[in-house]
Protein backbone atom coordinates (compact mmCIF):
# COMPACT_ATOMS: atom_id res chain seq x y z
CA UNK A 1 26.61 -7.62 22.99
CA UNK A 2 25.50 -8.97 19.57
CA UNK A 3 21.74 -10.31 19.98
CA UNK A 4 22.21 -12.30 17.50
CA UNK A 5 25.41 -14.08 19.33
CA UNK A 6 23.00 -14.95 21.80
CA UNK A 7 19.76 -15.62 20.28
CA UNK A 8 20.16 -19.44 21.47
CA UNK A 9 18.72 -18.23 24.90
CA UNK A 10 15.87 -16.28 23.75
CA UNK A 11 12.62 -18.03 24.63
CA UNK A 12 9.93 -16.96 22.76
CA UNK A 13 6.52 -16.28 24.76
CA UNK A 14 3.38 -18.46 23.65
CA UNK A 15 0.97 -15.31 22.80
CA UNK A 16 3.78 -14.83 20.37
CA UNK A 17 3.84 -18.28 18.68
CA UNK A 18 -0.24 -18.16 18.53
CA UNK A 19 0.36 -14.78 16.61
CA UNK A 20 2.70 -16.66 14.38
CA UNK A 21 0.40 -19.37 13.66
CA UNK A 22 -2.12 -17.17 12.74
CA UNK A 23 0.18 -15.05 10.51
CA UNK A 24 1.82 -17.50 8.38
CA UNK A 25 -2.33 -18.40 7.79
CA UNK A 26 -1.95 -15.63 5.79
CA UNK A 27 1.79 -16.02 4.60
CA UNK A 28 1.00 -19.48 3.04
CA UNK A 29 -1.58 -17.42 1.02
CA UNK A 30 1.20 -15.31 -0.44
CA UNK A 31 1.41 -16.86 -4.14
CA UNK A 32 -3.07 -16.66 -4.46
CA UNK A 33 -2.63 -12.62 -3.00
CA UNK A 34 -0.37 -12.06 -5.78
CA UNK A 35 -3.08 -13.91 -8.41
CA UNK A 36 -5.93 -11.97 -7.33
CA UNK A 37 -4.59 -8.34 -8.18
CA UNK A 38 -1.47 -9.75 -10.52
CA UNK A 39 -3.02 -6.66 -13.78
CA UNK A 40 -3.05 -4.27 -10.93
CA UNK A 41 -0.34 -5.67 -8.75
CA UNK A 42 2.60 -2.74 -9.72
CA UNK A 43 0.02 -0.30 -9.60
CA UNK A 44 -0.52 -1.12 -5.69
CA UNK A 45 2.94 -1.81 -5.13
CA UNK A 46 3.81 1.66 -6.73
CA UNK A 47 1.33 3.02 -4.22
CA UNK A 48 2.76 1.05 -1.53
CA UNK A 49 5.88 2.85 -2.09
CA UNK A 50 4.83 6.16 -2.12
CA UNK A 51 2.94 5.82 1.10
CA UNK A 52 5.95 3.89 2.89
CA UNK A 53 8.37 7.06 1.72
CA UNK A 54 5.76 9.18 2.90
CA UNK A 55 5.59 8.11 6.58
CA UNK A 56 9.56 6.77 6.58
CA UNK A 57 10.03 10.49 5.69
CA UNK A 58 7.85 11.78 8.68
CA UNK A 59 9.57 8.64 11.09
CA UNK A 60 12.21 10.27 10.42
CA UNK A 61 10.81 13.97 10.98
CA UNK A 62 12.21 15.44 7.49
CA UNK A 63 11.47 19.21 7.54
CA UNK A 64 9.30 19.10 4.74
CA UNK A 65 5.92 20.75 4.18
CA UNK A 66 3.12 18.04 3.79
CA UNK A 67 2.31 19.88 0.21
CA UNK A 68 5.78 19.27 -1.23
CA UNK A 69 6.26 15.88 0.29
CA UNK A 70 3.55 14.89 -1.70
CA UNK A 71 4.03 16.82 -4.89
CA UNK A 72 7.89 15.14 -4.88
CA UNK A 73 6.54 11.59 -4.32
CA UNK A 74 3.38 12.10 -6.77
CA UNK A 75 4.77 14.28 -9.25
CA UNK A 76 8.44 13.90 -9.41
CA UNK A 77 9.49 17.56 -8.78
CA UNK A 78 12.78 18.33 -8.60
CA UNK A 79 14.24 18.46 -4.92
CA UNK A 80 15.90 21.29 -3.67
CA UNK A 81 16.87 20.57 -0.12
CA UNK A 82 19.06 17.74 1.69
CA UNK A 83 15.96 16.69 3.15
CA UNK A 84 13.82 16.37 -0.32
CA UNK A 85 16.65 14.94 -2.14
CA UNK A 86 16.73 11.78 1.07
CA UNK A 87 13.00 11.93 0.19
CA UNK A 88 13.68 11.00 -3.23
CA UNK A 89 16.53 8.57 -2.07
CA UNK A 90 14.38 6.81 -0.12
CA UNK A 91 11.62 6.52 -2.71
CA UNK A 92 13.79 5.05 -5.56
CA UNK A 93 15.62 2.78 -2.80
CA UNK A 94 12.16 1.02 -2.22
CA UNK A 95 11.14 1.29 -5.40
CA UNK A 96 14.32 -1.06 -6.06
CA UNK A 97 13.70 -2.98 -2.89
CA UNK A 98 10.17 -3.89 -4.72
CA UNK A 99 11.71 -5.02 -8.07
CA UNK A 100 14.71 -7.13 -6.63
CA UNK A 101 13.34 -9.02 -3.72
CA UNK A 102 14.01 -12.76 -5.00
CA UNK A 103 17.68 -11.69 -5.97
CA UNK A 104 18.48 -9.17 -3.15
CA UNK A 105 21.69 -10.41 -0.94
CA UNK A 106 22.75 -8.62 2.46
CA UNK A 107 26.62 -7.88 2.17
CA UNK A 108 28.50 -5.59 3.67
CA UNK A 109 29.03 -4.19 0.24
CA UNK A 110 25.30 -3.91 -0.39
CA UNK A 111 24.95 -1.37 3.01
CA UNK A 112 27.84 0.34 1.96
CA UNK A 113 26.50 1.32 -1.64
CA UNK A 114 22.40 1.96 -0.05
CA UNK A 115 24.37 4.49 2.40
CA UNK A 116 26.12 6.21 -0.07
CA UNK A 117 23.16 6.04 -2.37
CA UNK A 118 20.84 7.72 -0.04
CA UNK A 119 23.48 9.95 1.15
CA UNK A 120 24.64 11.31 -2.47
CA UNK A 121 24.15 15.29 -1.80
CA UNK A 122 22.85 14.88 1.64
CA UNK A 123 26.05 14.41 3.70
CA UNK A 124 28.99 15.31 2.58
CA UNK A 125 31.36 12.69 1.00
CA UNK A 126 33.66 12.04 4.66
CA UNK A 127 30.31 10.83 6.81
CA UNK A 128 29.58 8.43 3.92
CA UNK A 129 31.95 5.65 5.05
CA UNK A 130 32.39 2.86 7.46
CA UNK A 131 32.76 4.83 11.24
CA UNK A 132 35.91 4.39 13.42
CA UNK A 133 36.22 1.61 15.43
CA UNK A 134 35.59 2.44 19.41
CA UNK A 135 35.56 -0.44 21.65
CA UNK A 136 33.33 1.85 23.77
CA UNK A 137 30.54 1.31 21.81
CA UNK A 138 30.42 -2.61 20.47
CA UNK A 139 31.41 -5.49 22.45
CA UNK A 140 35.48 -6.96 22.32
CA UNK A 141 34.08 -10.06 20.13
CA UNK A 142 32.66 -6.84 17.38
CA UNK A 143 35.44 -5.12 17.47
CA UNK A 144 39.15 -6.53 16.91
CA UNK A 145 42.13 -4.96 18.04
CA UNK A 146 43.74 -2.19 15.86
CA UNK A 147 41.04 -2.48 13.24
CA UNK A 148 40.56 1.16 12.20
CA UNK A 149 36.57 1.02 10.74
CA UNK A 150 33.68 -1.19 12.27
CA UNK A 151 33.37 -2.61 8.87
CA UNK A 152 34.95 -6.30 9.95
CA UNK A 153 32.34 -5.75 12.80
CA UNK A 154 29.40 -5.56 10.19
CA UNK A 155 30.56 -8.55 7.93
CA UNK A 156 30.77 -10.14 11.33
CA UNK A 157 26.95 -9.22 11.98
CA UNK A 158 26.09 -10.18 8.93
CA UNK A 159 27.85 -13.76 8.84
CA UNK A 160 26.27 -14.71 11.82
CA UNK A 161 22.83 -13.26 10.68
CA UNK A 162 22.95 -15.75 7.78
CA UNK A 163 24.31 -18.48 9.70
CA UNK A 164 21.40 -18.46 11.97
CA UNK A 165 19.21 -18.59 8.71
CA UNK A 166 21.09 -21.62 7.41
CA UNK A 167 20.16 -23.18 10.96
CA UNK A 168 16.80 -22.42 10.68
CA UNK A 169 16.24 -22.55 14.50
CA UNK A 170 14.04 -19.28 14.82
CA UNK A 171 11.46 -17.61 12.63
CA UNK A 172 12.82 -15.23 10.21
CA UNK A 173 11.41 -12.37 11.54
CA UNK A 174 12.60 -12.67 14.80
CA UNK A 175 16.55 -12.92 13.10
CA UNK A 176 15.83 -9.76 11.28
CA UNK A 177 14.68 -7.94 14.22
CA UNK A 178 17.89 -8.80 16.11
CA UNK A 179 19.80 -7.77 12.99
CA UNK A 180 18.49 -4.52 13.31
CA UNK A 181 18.64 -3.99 17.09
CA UNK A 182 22.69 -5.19 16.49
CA UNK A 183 23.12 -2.52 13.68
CA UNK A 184 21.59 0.52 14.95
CA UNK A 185 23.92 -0.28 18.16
CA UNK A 186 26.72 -0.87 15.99
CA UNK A 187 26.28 2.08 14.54
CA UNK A 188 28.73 0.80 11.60
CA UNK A 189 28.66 4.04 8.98
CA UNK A 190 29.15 7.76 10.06
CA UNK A 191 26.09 8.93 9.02
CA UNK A 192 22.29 7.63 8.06
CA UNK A 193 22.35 4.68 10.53
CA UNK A 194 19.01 5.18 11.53
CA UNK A 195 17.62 5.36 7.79
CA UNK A 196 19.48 2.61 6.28
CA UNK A 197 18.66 -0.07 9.94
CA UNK A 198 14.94 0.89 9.09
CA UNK A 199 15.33 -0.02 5.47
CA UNK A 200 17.23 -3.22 6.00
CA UNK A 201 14.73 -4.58 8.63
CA UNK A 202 12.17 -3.73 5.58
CA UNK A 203 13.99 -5.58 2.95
CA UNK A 204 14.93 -8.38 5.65
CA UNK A 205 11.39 -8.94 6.23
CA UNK A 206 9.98 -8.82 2.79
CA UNK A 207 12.51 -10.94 1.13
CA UNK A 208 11.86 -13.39 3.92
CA UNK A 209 8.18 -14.36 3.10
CA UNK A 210 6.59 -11.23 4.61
CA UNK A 211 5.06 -10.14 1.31
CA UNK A 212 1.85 -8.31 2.50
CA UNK A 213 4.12 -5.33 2.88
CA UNK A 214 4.08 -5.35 -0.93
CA UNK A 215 0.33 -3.91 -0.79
CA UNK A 216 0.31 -2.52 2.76
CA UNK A 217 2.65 0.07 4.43
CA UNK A 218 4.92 -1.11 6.57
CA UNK A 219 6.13 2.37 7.84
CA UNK A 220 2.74 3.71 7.94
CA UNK A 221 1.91 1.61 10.94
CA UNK A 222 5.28 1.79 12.17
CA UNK A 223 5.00 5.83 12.52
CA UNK A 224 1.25 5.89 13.82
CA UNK A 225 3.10 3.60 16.75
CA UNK A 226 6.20 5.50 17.27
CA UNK A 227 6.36 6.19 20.41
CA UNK A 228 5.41 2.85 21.46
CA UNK A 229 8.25 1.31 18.36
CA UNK A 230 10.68 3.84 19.94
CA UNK A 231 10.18 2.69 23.88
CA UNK A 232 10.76 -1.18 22.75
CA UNK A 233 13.61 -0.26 21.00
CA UNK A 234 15.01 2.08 23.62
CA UNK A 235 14.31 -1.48 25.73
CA UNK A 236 16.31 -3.27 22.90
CA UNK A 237 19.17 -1.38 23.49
CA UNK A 238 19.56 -1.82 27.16
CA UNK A 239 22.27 -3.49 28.26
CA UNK A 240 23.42 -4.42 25.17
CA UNK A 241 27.10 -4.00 25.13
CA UNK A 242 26.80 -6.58 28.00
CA UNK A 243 25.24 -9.14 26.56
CA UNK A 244 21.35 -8.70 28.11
CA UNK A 245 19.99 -7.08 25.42
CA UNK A 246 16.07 -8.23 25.27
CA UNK A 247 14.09 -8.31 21.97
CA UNK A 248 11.42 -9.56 23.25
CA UNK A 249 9.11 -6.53 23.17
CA UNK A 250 10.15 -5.23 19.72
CA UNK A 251 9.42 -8.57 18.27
CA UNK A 252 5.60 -8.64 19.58
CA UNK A 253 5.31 -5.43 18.22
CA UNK A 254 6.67 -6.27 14.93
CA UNK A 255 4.30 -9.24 14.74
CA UNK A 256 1.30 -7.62 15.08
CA UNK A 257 2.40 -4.91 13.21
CA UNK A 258 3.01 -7.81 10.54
CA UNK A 259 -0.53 -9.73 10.88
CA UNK A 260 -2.44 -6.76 10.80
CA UNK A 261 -1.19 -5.54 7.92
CA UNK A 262 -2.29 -9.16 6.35
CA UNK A 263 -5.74 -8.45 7.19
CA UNK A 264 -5.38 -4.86 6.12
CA UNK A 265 -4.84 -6.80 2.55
CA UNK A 266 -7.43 -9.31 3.12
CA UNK A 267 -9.82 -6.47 3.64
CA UNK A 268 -8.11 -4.70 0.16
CA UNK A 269 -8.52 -7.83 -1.91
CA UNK A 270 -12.11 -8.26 -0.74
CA UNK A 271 -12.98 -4.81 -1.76
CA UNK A 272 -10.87 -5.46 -4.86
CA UNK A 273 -13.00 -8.30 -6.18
CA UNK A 274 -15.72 -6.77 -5.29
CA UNK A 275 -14.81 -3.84 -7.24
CA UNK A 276 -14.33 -5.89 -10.51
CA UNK A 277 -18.26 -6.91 -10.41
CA UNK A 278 -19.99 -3.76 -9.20
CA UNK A 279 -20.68 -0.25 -10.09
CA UNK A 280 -17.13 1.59 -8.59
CA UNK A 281 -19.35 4.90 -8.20
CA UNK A 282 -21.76 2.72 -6.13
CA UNK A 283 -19.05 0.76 -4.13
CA UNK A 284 -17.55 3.69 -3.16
CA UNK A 285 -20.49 5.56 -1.98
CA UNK A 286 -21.36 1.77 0.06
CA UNK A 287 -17.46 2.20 1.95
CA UNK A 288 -18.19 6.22 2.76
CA UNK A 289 -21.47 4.67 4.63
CA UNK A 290 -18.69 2.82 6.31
CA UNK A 291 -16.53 4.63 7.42
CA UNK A 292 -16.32 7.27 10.36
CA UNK A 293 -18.24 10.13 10.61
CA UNK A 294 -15.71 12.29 9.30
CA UNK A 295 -13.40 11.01 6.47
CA UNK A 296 -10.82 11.65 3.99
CA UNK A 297 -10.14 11.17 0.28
CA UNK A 298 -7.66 8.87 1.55
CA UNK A 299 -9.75 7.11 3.66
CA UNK A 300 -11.84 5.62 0.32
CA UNK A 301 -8.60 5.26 -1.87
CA UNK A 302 -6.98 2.71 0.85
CA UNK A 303 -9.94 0.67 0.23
CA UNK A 304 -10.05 1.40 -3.28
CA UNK A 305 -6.36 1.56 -4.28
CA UNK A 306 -7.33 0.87 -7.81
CA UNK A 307 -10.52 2.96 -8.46
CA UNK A 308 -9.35 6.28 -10.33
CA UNK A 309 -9.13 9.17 -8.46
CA UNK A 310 -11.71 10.68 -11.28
CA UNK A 311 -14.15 8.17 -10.18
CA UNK A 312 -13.61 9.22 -6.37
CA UNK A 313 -14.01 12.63 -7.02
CA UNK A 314 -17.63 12.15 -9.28
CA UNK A 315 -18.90 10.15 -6.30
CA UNK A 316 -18.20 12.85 -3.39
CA UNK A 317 -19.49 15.05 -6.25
CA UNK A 318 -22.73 13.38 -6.61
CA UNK A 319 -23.07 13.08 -2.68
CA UNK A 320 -22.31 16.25 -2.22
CA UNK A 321 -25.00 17.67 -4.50
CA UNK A 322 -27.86 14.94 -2.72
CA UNK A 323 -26.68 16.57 0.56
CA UNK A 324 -25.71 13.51 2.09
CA UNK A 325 -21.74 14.70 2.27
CA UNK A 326 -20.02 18.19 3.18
CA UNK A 327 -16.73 19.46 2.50
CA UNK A 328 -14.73 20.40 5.57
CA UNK A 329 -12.16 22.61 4.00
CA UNK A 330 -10.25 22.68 0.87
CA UNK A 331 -7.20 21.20 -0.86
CA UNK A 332 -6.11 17.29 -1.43
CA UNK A 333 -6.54 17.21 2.41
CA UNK A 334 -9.66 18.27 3.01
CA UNK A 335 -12.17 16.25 4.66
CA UNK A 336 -15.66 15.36 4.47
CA UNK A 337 -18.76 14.83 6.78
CA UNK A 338 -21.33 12.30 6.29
CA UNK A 339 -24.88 13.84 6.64
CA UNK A 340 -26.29 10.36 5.93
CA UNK A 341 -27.00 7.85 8.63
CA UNK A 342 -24.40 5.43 8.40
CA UNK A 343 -24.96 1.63 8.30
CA UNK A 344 -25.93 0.62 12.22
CA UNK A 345 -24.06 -2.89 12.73
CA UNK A 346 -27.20 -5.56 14.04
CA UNK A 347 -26.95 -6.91 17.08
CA UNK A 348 -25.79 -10.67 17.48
CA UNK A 349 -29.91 -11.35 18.22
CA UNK A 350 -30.53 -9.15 15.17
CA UNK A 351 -28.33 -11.40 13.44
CA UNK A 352 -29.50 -14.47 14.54
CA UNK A 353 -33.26 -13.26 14.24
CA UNK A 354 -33.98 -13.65 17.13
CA UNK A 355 -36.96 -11.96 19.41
CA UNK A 356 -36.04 -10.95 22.84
């Protein structure tokens, strides 16, 4: 049944509500994250979006070829499949997610017109609607008797999602994530279900006060955990039509999915001040020493999201030609091998100067 019918019995653990406490450290920062970067902030929220439709797109196992993927997020190209124009669906559905989070309002209507949205030339017109109502799949109290579509069933969700809000009995995060373990059971459209749960418990989230996901992907971390995201929601789901659905494990995971995407931006705006006083050639070439053996051009624009890719390029150039870098291949995704000694973290006695 409903999780969020019975969220009153849901006792949150205490390693969870230490996580908390330690994320909404962070959360309470949201307004002096924004200052720091506010001339670059749509520039990292643009990139934001392009890496979130990225890995959404490869969540959701698209058949598309990494080279097009990126030449349709990066370049605009045209789509010519179902699967590249849900690509570019998705894209422009976050990139309005991003511009409309203080006014954004979950309605029925809302879900209706993202479904359709996404779905325009991917499904045909019949799948997007509202399903048919089957009492075999959502509980009696969903579901009433003789309705033909599950949409009373969603505005029924929905009600009681804000209601619990108005309460304000349980963190938002932990309402959003039972929102989206009752949809994707619901299953209330006849197609894109999946797509449009994933996107809501994105929007849920970030216009609830999670706004590092403006600067960090939120999918990204979600896909390089999928298998673990996918058992926990598999656990979700059990025994839901009866009531003993536990979202428990899902929550955790979305927490510290959550917090360490907070200190993935602490770690960006660090590197962005720092980038505002120093030589960007020079900074760069001090996060290669930094990172793993083997690296990608990727690796140094995370850190850098607003150093040009020109300046990138003339750095691995310039190490290249001293010999302390090698190419590993070709192409955008090529990657590179330090032939420099890297920067050997002291000891805690090092640190402390001390003589043993």
């Amino acid at each position: 049944m409903y999780c969020l019918k019975n969220i009153d019995a849901a006792k949150i653990p205490n390693d969870i509500i230490y996580k908390y406490l330690e994320l909404y450290k962070f959360i309470g920062r949201n307004q002096d994250m924004v200052k720091i970067v506010d001339k670059d902030f749509k520039t990292l929220v643009r990139q934001t979006i392009r890496t979130d439709a990225y890995f959404l797109s490869k969540h959701l196992n698209l058949s598309l070829k990494d080279v097009r993927l990126r030449r349709i997020l990066e370049k605009g190209v045209q789509a010519q499949t179902k699967d590249e124009r849900l690509l570019k669906h998705i894209k422009e559905a976050l990139e309005k997610i991003h511009q409309e989070t203080e006014t954004f309002e979950l309605t029925d209507r809302e879900l209706l017109d993202l479904l359709q949205f996404l779905g325009d030339g991917v499904e045909p017109p019949a799948k997007l609607q509202y399903a048919k109502s089957d009492t075999g799949d959502a509980p009696a109290s969903l579901l009433s008797s003789g309705q033909k579509t599950k949409r009373e069933a969603l505005e029924k969700l929905i009600a009681k999602y804000k209601e619990m809000l108005g309460k304000e009995r349980f963190e938002d995060g932990f309402l959003a994530i039972n929102f989206y373990i009752d949809f994707v059971n619901l299953k209330p459209f006849r197609a894109l279900n999946e797509t449009i749960g994933l996107i809501v418990l994105y929007i849920l989230l970030i216009t609830r006060g999670y706004a590092g996901f403006h600067l960090s992907s939120f999918f990204e971390k979600l896909f390089k955990r999928g298998e673990t995201f996918q058992k926990h929601r598999t656990d979700a789901s059990h025994n839901w039509s009866e009531g003993l659905s536990d979202t428990i494990g899902i929550h955790r995971f979305i927490v510290n999915i959550a917090l360490e995407t907070y200190k993935d931006v602490h770690e960006m705006l660090r590197n962005y001040t720092f980038d505002q006083e120093l030589n960007k050639s020079d900074y760069v070439e001090s996060t290669i020493q930094r990172l793993d053996e083997v690296f990608t051009k990727e690796d140094i624009r995370r850190a850098h999201p607003t150093i040009s890719d020109s300046t990138i390029d003339r750095t691995l150039r310039r190490l290249r030609d001293d010999k302390k870098i090698r190419p590993l291949g070709k192409g955008r995704s090529a990657k590179w091998m330090k032939l420099m000694p890297g920067k050997k973290k002291k000891s805690i006695h090092e640190q402390l100067d001390l003589k043993l």
